[in-house]
Protein backbone atom coordinates (compact mmCIF):
# COMPACT_ATOMS: atom_id res chain seq x y z
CA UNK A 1 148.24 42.38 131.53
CA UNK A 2 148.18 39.73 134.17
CA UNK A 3 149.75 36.65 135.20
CA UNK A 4 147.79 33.25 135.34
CA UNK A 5 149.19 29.91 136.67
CA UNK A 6 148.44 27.51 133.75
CA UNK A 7 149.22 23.88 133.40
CA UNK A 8 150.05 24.88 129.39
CA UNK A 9 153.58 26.67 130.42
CA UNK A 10 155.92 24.65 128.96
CA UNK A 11 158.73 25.17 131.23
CA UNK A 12 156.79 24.33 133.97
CA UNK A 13 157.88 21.41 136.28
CA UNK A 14 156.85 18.32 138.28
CA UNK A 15 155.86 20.21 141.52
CA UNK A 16 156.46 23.50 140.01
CA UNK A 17 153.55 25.92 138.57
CA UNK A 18 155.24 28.83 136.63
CA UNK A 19 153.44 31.79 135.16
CA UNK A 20 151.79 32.79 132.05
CA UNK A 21 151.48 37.00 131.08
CA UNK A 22 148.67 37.24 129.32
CA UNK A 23 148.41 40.30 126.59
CA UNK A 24 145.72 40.01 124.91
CA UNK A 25 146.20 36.71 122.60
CA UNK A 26 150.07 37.34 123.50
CA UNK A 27 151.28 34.49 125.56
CA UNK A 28 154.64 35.05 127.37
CA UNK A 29 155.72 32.25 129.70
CA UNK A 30 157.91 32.57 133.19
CA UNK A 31 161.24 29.79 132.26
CA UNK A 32 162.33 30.50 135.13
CA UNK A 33 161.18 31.09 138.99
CA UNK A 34 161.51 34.87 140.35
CA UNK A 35 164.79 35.37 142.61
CA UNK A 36 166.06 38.82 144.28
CA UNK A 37 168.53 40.39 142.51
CA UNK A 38 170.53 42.04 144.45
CA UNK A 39 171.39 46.03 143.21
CA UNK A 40 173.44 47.16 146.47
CA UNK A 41 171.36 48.55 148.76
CA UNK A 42 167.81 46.89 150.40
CA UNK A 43 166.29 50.09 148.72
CA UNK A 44 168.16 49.11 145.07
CA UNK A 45 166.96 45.30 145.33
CA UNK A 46 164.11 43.91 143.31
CA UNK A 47 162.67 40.62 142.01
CA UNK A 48 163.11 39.71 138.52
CA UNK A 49 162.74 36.45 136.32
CA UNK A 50 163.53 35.60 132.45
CA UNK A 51 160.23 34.55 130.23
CA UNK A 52 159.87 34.01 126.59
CA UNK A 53 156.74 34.30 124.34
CA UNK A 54 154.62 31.56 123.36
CA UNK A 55 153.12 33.61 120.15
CA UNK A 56 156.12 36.13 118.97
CA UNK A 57 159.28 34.92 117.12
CA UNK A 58 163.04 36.75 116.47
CA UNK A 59 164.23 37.17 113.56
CA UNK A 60 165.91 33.92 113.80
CA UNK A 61 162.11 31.83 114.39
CA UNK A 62 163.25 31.54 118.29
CA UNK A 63 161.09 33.12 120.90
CA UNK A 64 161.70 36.31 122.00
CA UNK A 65 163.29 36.64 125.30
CA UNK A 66 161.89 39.26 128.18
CA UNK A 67 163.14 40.15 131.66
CA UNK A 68 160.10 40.50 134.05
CA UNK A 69 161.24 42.32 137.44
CA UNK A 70 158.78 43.05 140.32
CA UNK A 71 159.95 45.52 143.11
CA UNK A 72 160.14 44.66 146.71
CA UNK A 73 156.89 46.66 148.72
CA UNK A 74 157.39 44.79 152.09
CA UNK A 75 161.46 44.66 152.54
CA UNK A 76 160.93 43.44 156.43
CA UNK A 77 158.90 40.37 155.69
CA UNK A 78 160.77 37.02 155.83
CA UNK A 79 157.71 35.17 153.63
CA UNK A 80 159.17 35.71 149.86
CA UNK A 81 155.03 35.37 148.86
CA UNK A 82 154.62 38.94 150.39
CA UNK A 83 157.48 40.81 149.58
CA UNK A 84 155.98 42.19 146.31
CA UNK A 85 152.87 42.76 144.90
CA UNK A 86 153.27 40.04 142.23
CA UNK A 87 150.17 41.09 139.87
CA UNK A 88 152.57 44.64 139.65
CA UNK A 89 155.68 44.02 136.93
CA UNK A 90 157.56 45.16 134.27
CA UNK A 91 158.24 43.61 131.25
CA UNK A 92 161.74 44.39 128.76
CA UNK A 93 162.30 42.67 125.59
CA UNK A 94 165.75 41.24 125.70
């Protein structure tokens, strides 16, 4: 799985870009941009941000909602760009 930036992500914004995972023909689009979350300590904090497919539906025909989360490999920098490595995430169904 990767992320792409496409201009198809239908929460994206004016002067904002947001991700696309792409799984195969599985389409799950970033709604939101990623913020820290903050779990206590520097060592307990990671990156996360909510996304929804493009291609699967609940039970209810809505999409189904994930939580992506990144962790933090550079703690010390002040540049948000380089405090993970963005291409490595998790994905949970929500």
């Amino acid at each position: 799985m990767e992320i792409e930036y496409r201009k198809d992500n239908p929460h994206n914004g004016a002067n904002n870009i947001l991700g696309t995972i792409v799984d195969g023909n599985h389409l799950i689009d970033l709604t939101q941009n990623a913020y820290i979350n903050q779990g206590g300590t520097p060592a307990e904090c990671w990156y996360e941000a909510r996304a929804e497919s493009r291609t699967r539906k609940d039970e209810y025909g809505e999409p189904v909602q994930y939580r992506v989360t990144w962790d933090i490999a550079n703690p010390n920098t002040e540049d948000e760009s380089e405090a993970c490595d963005w291409d490595d995430f998790e994905i949970e169904e929500l």
